[in-house]
N, C-alpha and C. Protein backbone atom coordinates (compact mmCIF):
# COMPACT_ATOMS: atom_id res chain seq x y z
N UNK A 1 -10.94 17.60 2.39
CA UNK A 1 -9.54 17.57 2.82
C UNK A 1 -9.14 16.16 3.25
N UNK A 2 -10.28 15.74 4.25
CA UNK A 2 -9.86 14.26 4.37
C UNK A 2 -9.71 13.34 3.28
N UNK A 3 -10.62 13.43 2.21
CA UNK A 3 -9.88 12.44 0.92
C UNK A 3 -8.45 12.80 0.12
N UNK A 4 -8.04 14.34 0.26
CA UNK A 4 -7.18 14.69 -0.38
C UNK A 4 -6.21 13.88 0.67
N UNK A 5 -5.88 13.65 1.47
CA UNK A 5 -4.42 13.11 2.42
C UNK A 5 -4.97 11.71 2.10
N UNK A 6 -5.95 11.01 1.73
CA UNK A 6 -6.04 9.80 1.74
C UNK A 6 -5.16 9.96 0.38
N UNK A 7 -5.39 10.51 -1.23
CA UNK A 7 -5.15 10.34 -1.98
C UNK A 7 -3.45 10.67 -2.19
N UNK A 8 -3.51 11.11 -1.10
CA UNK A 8 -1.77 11.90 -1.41
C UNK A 8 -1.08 10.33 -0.64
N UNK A 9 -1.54 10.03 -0.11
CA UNK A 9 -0.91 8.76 0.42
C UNK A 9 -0.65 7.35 -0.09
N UNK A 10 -2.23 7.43 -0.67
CA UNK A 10 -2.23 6.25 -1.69
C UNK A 10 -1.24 6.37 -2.73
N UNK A 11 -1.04 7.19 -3.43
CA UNK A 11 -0.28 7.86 -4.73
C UNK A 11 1.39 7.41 -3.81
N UNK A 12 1.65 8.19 -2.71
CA UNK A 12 2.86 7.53 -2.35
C UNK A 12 3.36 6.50 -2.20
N UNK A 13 2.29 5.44 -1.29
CA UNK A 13 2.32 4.39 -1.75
C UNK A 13 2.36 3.34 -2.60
N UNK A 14 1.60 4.09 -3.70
CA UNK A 14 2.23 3.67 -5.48
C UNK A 14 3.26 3.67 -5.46
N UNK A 15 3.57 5.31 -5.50
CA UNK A 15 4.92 5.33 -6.32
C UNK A 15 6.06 4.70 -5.37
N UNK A 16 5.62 4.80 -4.33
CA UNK A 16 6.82 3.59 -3.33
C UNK A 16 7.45 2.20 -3.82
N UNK A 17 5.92 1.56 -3.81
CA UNK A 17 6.02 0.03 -4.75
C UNK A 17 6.26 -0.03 -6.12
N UNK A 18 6.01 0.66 -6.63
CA UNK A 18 6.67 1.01 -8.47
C UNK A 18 5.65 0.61 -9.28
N UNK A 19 4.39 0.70 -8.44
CA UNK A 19 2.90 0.45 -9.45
C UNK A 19 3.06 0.38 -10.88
N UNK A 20 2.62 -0.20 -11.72
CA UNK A 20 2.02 0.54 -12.90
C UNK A 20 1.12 -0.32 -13.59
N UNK A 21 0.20 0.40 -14.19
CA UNK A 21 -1.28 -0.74 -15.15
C UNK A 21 -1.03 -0.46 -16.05
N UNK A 22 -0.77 -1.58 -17.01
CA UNK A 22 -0.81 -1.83 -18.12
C UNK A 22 -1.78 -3.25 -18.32
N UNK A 23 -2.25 -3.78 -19.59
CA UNK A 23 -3.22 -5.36 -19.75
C UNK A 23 -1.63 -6.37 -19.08
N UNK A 24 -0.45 -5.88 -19.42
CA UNK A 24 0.67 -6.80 -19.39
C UNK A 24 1.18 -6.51 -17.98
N UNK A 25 0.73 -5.55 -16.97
CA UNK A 25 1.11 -5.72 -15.71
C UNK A 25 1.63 -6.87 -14.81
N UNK A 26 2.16 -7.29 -14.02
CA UNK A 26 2.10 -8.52 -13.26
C UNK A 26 1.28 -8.16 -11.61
N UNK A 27 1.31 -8.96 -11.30
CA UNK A 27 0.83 -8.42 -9.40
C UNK A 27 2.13 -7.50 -9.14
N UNK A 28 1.33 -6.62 -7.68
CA UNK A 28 2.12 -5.72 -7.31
C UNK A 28 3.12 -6.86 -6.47
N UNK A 29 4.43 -5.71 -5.87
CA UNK A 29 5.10 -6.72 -5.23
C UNK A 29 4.55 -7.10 -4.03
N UNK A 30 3.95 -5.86 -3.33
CA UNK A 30 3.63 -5.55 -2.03
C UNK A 30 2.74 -6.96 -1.69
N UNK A 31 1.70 -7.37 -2.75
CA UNK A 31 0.77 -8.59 -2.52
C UNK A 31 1.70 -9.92 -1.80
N UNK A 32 2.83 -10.10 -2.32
CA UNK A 32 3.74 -11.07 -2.21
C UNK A 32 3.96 -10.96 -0.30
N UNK A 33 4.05 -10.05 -0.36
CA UNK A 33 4.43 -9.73 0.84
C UNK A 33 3.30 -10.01 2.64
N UNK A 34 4.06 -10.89 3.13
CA UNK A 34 3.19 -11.71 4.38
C UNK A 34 2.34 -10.51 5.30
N UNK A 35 1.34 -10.38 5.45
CA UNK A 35 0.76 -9.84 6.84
C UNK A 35 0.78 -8.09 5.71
N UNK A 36 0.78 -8.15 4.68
CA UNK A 36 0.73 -6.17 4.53
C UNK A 36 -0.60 -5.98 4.78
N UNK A 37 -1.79 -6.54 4.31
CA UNK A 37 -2.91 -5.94 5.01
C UNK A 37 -2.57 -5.37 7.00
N UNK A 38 -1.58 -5.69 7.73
CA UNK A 38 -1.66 -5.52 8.76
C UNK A 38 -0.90 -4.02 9.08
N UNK A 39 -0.13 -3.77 7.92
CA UNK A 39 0.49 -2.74 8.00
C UNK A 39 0.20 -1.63 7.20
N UNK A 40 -1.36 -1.39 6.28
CA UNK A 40 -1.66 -0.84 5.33
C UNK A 40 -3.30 -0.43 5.65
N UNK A 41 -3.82 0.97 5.52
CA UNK A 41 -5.18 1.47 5.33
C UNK A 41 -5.85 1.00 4.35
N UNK A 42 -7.00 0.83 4.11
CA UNK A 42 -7.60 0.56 2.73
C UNK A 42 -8.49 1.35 2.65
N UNK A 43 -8.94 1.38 1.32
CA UNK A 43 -10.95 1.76 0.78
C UNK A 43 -10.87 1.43 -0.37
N UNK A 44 -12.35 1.26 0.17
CA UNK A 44 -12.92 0.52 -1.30
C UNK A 44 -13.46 1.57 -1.96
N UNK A 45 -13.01 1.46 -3.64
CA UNK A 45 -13.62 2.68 -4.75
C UNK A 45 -14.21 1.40 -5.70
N UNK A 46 -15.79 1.26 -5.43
CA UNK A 46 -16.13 0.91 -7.23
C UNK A 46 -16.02 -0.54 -6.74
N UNK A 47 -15.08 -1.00 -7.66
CA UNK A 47 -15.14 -2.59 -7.59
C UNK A 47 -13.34 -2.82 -7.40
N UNK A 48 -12.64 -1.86 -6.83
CA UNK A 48 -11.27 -2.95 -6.51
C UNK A 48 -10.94 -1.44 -5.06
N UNK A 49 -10.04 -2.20 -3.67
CA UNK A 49 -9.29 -1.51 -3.07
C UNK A 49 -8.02 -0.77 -3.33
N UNK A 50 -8.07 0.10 -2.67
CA UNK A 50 -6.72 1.09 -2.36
C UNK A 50 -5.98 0.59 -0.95
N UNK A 51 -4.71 0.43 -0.87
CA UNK A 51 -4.29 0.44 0.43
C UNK A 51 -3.51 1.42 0.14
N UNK A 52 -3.10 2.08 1.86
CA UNK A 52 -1.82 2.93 1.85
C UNK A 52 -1.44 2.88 2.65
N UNK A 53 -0.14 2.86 2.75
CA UNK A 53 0.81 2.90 4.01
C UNK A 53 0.93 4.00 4.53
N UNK A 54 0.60 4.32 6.33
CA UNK A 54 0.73 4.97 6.95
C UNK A 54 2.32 5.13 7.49
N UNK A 55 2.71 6.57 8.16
CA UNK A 55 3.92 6.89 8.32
C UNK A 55 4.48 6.51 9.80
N UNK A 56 3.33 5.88 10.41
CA UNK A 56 3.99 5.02 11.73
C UNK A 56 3.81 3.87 11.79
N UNK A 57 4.34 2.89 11.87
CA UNK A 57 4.21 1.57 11.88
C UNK A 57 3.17 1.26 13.07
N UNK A 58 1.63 0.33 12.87
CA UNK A 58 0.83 0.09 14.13
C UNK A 58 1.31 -1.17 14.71
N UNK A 59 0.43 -1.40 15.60
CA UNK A 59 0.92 -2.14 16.43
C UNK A 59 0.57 -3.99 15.87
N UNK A 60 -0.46 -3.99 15.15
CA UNK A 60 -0.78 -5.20 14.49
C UNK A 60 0.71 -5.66 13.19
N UNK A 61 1.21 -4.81 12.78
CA UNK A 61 2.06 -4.80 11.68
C UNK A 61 3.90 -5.12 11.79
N UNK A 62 4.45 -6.56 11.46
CA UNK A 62 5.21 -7.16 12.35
C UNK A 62 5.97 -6.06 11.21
N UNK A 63 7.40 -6.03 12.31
CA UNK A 63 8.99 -5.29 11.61
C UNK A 63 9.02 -5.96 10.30
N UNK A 64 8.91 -7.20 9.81
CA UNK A 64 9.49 -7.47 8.97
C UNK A 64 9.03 -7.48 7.71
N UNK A 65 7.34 -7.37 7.88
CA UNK A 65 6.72 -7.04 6.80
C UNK A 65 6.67 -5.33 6.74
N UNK A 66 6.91 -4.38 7.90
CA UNK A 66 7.09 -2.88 7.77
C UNK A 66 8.11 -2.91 6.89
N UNK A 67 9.62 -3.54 7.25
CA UNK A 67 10.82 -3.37 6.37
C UNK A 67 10.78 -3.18 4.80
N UNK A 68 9.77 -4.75 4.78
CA UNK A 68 9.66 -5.12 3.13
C UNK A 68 8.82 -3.91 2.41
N UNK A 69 8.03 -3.34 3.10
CA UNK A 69 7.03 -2.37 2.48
C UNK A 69 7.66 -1.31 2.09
N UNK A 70 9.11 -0.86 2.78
CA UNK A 70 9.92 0.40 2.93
C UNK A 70 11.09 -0.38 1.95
N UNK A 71 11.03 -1.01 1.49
CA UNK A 71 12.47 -1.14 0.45
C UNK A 71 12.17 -0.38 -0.92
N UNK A 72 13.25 0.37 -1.18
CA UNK A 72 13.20 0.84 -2.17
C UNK A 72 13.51 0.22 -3.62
């Protein structure tokens, strides 16, 4: 159960940022973005991370990189 809410989160968090893999992908936007490790969970699968954004902003994670993470 605990990986299933990890995975339901991660997936939101995709589809939040507008993910997608293709060879012609570019970086996500979210990377661009200052301090998101401070506002984002991770794990490691294999050989690359997952982050996901949690639904309360912590206390390490400034407003302005929360904002950017929440734009649609």
């Amino acid at each position: 159960m605990k990986y299933t809410q990890f995975f339901i989160q991660a997936f939101s968090f995709l589809a939040l940022t507008k993910i997608c893999y293709s060879a012609e992908a570019s970086k996500p936007e979210y990377l661009s973005i200052e301090g998101f490790q401070n506002c984002t969970g991770s794990k490691t699968i294999s050989t690359y991370e997952i982050y996901c954004l949690p639904e309360i902003q912590n206390g390490s994670c400034t407003n302005s990189s929360w904002e950017a993470l929440h734009v649609n």
